[in-house]
C-alpha atoms as a PDB file:
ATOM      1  CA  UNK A   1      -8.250  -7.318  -0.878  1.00  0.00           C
ATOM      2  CA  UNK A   2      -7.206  -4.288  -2.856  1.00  0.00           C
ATOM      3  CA  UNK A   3      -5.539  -3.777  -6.606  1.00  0.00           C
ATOM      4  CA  UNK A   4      -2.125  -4.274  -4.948  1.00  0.00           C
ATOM      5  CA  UNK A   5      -2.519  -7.438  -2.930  1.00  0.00           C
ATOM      6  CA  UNK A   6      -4.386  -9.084  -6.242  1.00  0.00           C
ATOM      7  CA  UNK A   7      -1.467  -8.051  -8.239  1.00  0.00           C
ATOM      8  CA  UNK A   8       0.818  -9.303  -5.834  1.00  0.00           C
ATOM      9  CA  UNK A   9      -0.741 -13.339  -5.485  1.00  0.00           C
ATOM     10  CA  UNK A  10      -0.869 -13.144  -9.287  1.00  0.00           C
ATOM     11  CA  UNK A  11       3.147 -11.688  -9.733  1.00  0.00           C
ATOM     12  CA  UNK A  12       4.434 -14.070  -7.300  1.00  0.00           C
ATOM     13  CA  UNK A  13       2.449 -17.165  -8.886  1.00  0.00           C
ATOM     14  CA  UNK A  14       4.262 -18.342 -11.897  1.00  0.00           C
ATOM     15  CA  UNK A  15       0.670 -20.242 -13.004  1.00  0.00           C
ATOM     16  CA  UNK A  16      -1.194 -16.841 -12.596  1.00  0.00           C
ATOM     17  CA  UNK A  17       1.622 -14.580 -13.805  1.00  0.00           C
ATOM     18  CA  UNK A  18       1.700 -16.723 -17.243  1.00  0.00           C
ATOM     19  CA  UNK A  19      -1.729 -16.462 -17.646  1.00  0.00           C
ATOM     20  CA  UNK A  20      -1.777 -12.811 -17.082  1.00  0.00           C
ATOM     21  CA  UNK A  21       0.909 -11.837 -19.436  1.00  0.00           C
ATOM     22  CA  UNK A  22      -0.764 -14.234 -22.306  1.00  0.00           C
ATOM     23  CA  UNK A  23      -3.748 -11.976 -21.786  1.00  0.00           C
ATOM     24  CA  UNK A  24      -1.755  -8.342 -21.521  1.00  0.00           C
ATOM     25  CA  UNK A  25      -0.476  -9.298 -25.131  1.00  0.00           C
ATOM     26  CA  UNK A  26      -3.807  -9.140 -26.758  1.00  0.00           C
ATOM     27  CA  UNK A  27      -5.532  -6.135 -24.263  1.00  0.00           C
ATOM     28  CA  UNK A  28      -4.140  -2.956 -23.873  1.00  0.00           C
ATOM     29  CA  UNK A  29      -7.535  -2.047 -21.812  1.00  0.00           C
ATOM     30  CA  UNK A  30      -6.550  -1.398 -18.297  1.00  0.00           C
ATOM     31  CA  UNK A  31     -10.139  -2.238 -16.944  1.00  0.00           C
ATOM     32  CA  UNK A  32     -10.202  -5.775 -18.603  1.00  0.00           C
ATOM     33  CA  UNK A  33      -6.165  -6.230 -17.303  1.00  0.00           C
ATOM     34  CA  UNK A  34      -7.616  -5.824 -13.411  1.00  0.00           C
ATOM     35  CA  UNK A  35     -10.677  -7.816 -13.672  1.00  0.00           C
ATOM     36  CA  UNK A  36      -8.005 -10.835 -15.359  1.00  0.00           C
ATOM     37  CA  UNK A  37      -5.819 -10.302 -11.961  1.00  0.00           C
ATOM     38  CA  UNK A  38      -8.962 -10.186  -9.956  1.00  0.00           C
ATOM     39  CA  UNK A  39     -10.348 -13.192 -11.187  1.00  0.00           C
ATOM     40  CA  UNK A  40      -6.626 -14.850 -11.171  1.00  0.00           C
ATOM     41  CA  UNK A  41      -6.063 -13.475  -7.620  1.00  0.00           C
ATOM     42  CA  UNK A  42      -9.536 -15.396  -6.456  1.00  0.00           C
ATOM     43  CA  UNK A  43     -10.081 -18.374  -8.734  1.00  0.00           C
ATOM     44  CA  UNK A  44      -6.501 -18.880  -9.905  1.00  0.00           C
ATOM     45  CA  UNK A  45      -4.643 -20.136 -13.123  1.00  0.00           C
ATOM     46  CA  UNK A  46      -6.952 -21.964 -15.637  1.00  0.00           C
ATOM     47  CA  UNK A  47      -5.164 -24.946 -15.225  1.00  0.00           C
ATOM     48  CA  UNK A  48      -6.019 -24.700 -11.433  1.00  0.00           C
ATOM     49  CA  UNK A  49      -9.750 -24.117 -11.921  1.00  0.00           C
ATOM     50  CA  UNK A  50      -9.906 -26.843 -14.874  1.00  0.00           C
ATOM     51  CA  UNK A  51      -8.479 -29.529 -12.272  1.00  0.00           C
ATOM     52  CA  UNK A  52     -10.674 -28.445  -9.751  1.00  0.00           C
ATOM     53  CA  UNK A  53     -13.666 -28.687 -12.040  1.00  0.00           C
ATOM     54  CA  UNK A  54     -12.588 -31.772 -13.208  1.00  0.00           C
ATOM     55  CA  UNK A  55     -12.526 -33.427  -9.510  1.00  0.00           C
ATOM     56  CA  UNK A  56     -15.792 -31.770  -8.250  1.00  0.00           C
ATOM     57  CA  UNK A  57     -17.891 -33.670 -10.112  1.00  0.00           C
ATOM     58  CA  UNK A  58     -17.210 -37.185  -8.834  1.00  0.00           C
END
């Protein structure tokens, strides 16, 4: 996966995009911006990995 397809699961999933824009508000870094879309292209949305967490356990 490159810069482009991460950007492109996190613009087309409203979860991830949501996320991401909370976070742009408050960084203007570039560097911290990709590694949020890489982590939100992999892991996806908090909510997403909270659920998951939540489940894995039992």
């Amino acid at each position: 996966m490159d810069d482009h397809e991460a950007w492109e699961i996190v613009r087309r999933d409203p979860c991830r995009y949501e996320e991401y824009r909370r976070f742009a508000e408050n960084h203007e870094n570039p560097e911290k911006r990709r590694e949020v879309v890489w982590r939100l292209a992999r892991e996806g949305c908090k909510h997403e990995r909270d659920y998951d967490y939540e489940y894995d356990d039992r």
